[in-house]
Protein backbone atom coordinates (compact mmCIF):
# COMPACT_ATOMS: atom_id res chain seq x y z
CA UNK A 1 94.49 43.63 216.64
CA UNK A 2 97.80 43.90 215.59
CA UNK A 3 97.28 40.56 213.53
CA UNK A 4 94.32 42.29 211.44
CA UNK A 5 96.16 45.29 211.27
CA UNK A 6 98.89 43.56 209.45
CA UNK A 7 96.67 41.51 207.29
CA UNK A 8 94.87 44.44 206.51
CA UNK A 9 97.78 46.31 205.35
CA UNK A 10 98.76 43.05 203.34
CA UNK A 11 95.37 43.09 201.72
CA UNK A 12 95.91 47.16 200.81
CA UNK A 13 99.03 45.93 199.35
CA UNK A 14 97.72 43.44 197.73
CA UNK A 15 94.56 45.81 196.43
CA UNK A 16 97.31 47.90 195.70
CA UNK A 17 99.65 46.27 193.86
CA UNK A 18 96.59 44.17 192.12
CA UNK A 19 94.78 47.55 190.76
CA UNK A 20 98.93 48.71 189.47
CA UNK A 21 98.58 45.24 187.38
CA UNK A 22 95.06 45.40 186.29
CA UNK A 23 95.97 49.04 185.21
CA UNK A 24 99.33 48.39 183.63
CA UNK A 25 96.96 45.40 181.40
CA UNK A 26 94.75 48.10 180.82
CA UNK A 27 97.56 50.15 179.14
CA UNK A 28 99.19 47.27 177.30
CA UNK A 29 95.41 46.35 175.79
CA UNK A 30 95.46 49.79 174.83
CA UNK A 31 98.82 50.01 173.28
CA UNK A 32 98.18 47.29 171.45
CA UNK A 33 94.34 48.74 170.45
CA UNK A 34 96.39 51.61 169.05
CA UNK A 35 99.32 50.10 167.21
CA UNK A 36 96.40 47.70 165.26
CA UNK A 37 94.69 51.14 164.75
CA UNK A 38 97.98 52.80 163.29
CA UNK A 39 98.42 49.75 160.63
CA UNK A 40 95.65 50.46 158.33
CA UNK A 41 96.87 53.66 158.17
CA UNK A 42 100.59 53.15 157.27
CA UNK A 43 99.27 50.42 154.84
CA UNK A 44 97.40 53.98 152.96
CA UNK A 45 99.95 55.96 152.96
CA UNK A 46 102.38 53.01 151.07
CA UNK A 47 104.52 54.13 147.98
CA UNK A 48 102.48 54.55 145.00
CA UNK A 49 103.29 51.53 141.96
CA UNK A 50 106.30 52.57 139.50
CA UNK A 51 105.55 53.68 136.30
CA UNK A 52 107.35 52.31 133.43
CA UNK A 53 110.40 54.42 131.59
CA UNK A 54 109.07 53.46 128.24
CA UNK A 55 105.05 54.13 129.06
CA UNK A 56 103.54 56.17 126.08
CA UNK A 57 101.98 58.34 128.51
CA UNK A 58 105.38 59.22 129.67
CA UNK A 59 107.08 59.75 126.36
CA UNK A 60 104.35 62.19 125.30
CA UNK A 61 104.75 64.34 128.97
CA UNK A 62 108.22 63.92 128.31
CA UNK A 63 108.16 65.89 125.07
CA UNK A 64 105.76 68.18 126.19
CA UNK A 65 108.04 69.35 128.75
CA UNK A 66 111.24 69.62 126.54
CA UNK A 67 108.84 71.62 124.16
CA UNK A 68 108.04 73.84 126.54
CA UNK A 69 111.98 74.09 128.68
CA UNK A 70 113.17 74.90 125.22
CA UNK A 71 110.86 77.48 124.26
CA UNK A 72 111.32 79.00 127.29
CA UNK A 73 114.95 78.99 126.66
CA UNK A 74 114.72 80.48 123.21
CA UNK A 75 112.84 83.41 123.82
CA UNK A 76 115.35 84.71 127.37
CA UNK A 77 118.35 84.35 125.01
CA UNK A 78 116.60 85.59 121.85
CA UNK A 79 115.32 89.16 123.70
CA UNK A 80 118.89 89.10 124.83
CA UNK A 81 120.29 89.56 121.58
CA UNK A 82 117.90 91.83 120.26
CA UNK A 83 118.46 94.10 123.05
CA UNK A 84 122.52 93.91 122.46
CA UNK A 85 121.92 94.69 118.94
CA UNK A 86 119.08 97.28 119.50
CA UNK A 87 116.45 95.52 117.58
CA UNK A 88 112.94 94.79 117.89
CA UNK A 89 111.53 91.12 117.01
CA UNK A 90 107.93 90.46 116.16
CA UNK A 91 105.86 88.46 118.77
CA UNK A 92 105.16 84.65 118.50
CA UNK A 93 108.34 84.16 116.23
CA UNK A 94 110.13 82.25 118.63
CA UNK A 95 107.72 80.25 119.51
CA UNK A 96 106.96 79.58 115.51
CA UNK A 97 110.72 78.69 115.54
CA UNK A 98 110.07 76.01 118.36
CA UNK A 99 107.61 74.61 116.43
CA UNK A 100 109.26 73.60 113.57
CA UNK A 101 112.06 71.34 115.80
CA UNK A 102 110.48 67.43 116.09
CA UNK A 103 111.58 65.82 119.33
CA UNK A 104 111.61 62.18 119.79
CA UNK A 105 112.46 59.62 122.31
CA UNK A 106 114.21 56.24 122.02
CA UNK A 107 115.46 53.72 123.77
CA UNK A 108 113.65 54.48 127.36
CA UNK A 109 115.41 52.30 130.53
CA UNK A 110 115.75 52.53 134.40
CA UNK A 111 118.26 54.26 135.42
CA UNK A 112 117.63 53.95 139.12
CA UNK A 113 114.91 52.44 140.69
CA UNK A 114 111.72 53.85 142.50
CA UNK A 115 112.35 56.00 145.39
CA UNK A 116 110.40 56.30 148.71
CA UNK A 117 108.21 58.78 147.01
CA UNK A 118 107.55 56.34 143.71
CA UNK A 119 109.85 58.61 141.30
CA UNK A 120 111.96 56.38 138.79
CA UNK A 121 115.06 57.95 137.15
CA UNK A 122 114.84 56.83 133.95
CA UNK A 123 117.82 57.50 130.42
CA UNK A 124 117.06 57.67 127.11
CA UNK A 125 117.96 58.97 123.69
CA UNK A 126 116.40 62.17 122.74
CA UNK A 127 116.86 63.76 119.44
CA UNK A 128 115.66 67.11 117.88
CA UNK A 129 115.70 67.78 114.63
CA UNK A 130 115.85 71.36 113.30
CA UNK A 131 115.38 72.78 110.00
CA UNK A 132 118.53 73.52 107.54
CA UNK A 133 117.74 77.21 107.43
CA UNK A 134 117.91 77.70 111.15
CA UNK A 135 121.17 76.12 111.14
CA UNK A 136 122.87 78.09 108.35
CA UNK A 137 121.40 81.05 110.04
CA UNK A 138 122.83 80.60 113.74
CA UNK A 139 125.63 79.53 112.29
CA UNK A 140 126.56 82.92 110.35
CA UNK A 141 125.83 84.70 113.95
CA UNK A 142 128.41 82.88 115.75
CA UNK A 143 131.42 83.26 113.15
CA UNK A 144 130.45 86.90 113.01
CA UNK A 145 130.43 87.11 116.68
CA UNK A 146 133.88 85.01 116.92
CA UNK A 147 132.04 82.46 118.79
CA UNK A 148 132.96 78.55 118.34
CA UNK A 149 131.03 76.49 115.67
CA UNK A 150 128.44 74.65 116.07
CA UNK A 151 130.26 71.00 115.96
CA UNK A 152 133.07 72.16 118.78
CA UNK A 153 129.95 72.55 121.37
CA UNK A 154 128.49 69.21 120.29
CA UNK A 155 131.92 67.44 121.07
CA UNK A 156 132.18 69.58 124.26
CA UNK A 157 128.93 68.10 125.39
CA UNK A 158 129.21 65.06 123.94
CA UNK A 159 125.77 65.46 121.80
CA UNK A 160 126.07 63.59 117.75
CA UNK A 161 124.82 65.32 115.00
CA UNK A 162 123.74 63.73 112.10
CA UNK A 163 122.36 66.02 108.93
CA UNK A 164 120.00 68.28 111.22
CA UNK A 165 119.47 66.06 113.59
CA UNK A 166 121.12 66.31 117.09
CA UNK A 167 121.40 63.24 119.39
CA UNK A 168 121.97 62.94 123.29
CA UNK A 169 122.28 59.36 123.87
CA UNK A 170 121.90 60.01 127.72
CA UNK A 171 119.31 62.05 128.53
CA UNK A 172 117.89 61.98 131.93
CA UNK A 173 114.39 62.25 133.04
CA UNK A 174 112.08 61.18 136.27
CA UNK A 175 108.71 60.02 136.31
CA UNK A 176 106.32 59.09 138.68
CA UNK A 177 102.49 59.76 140.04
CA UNK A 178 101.38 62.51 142.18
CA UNK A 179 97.64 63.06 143.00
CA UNK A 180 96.72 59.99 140.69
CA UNK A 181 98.33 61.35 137.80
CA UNK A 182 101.74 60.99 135.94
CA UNK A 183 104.40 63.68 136.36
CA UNK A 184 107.34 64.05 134.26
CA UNK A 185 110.32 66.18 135.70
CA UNK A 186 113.87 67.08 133.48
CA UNK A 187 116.64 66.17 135.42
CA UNK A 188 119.27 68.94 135.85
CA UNK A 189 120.20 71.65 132.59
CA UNK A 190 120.72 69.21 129.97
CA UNK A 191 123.16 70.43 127.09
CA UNK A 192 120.80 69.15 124.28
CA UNK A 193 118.29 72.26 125.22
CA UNK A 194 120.76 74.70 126.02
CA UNK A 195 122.40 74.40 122.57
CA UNK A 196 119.34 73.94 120.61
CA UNK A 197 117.75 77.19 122.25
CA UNK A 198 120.62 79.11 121.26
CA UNK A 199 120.67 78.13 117.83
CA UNK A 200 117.08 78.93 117.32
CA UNK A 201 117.80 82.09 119.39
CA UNK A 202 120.45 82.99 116.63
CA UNK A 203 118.34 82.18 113.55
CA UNK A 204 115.91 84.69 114.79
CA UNK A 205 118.22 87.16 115.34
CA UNK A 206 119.54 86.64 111.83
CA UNK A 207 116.15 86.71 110.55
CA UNK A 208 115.22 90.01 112.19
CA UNK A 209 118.82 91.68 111.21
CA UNK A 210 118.05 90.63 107.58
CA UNK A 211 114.55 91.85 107.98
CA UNK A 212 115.76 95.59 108.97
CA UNK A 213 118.36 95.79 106.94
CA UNK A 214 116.53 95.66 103.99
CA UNK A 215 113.90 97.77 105.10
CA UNK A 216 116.65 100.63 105.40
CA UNK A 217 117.67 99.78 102.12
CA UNK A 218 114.25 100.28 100.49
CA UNK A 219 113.58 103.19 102.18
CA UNK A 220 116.96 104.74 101.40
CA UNK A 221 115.82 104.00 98.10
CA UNK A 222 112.98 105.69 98.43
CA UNK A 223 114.55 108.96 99.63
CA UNK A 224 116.86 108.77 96.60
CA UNK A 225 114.24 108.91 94.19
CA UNK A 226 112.38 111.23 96.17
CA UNK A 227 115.21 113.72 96.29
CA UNK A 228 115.79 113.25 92.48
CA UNK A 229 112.40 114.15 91.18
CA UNK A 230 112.10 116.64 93.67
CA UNK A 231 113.59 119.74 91.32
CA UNK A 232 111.80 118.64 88.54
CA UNK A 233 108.32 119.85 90.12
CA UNK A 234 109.55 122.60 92.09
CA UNK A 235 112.01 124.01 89.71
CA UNK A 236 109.74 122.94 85.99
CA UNK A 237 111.69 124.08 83.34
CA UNK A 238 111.13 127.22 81.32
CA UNK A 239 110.52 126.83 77.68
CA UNK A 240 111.46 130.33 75.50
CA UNK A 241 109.28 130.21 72.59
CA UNK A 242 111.78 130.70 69.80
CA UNK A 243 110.12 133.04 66.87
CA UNK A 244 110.18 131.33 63.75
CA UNK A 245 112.56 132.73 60.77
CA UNK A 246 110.76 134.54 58.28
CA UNK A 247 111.67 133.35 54.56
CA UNK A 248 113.18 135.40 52.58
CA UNK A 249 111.04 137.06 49.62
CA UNK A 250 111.68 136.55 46.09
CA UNK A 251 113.18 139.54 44.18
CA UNK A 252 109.78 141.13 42.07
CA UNK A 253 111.18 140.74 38.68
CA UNK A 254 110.65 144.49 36.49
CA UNK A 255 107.72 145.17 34.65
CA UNK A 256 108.57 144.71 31.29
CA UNK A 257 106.28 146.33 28.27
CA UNK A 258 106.61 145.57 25.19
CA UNK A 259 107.60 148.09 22.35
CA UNK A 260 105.25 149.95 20.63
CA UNK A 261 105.96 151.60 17.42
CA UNK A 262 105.81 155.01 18.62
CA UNK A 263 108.31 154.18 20.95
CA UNK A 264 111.74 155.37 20.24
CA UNK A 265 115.16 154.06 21.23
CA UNK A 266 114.86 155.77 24.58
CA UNK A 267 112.31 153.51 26.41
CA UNK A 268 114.93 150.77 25.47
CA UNK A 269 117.39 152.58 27.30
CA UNK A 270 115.58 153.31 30.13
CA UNK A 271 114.82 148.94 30.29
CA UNK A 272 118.15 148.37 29.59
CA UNK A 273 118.97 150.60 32.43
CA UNK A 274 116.34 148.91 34.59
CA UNK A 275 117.80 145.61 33.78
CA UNK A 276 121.45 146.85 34.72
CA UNK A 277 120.81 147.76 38.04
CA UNK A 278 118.43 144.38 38.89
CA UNK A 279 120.71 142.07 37.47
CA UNK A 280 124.04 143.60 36.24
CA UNK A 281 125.07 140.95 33.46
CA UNK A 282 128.40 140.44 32.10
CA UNK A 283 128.43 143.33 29.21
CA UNK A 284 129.83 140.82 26.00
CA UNK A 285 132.56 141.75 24.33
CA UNK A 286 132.91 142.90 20.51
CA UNK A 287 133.49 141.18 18.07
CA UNK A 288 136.48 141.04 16.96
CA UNK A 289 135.59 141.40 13.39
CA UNK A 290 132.01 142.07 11.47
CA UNK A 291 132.08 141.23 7.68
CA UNK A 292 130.35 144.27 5.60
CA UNK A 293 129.13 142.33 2.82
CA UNK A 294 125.76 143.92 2.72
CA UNK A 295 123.93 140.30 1.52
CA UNK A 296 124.52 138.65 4.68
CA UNK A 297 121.55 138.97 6.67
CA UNK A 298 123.12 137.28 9.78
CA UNK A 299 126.43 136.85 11.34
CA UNK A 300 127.00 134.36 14.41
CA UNK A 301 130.11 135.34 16.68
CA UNK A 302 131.58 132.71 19.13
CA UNK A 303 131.97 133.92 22.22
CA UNK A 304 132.47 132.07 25.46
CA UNK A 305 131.45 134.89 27.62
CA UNK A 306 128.58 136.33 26.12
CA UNK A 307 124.84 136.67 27.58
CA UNK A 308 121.48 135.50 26.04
């Protein structure tokens, strides 16, 4: 008895220890059923392919994006201003500023290589051109405001100019795919926006100071003229009819008759008297001597003073 007992607790050992290894196979074989499971599934979720620096595709999301940052840029600093200097500025302007700059993209390379999550780092050299105007303009709001020139913040941030166009030889940019589709992401706060925002910022200031100011001239103007023919219609001048000056009449010369022959030496008088008083002539003198030779009919005196 005690012989089977002890070979029957060897065999429950045994049964024992043989079900701990047929179970501790059955793990492993599971293990193992899992971790062949598992590999499809990290082979899925692998990083997605690089995309190229220089891609078209990514040039074109690349400017889109720096269109965009710097309009964005423009229009914070250019309400800004117009609030400092109590002004108004039309909608859309900025943006029609933005739209004049041309962007372009050269000389594309790796910077750093793919990450774990497929985004490249790539440099190039992006320039934006911007028209002549915009520069003067910005560039009479800084000196007014005492603010450095234009070319001192270039040098500072090591961005070229050249005519209108400005040049950042190192501008960095990432790229990659998300969701099956090409991103492009800025890197950082480059300089080349920040300074181009501001000058386009400052041309529209300009623009809109220029604008007002000469609508306050035209209306002072206005009142001017306003206020000087203002008297004219409520005042109208008063016009005094002068009476014309009567001429003066002509003297009615005498009635003169002639001499009958029943008329005596009295109605001569009273002519000669008549003639005296309208006329008064110079009375001639006598003569100083009268011949009395009774044959001469006539006698003719000189005298400078006498009356006919």
């Amino acid at each position: 008895m005690s012989k089977w007992h002890k070979v029957a607790g060897i065999g429950i050992v045994c049964g024992l220890a043989l079900a701990g290894c047929d179970r501790s196979e059955k793990e492993d074989t599971a293990d193992t059923a899992e971790m062949t499971e598992q590999e499809p599934v990290a082979t899925e979720s692998a990083v997605a392919p690089a995309i190229n620096c220089d891609d078209p595709m990514v040039q074109d999301r690349l400017k889109s994006a720096l269109k965009n940052t710097l309009n964005q840029q423009a229009q914070a600093l250019a309400a800004n201003y117009a609030n400092d200097a109590e002004i108004s500025l039309e909608s859309g302007v900025v943006t029609e500023k933005i739209n004049g700059v041309v962007i372009d993209v050269q000389n594309a390379a790796i910077l750093q290589k793919a990450n774990d999550n497929g985004m490249t780092t790539c440099q190039a050299s992006v320039s934006m051109t911007l028209p002549s105007e915009d520069l003067y303009q910005a560039s009479q709001v800084q000196a007014a405001n005492n603010q450095p020139s234009l070319q001192s913040r270039l040098a500072q941030d090591n961005i070229r100019i050249n005519n209108n166009m400005l040049v950042d030889d190192a501008f960095t940019y990432v790229v990659g795919t998300q969701g099956g589709q090409v991103r492009t992401r800025i890197a950082g706060q480059p300089a080349l926006i920040t300074v181009v925002s501001d000058v386009m910022a400052g041309s529209v200031l300009k623009s809109a100071m220029d604008e007002e100011r000469a609508e306050r001239r035209a209306a002072a103007q206005s009142s001017n003229n306003n206020t000087q023919a203002a008297p004219a219609r409520q005042q109208p001048r008063t016009i005094t009819p002068v009476e014309p000056i009567r001429p003066t009449e002509p003297a009615t010369p005498p009635t003169i008759n002639k001499p009958t022959s029943n008329q005596n030496s009295s109605t001569e008088n009273n002519q000669a008297a008549a003639t005296t008083e309208t006329k008064k002539p110079v009375t001639p003198a006598t003569p100083k001597s009268v011949p009395k030779d009774e044959t001469i009919d006539m006698v003719i005196i000189e005298d400078d003073s006498a009356t006919y």
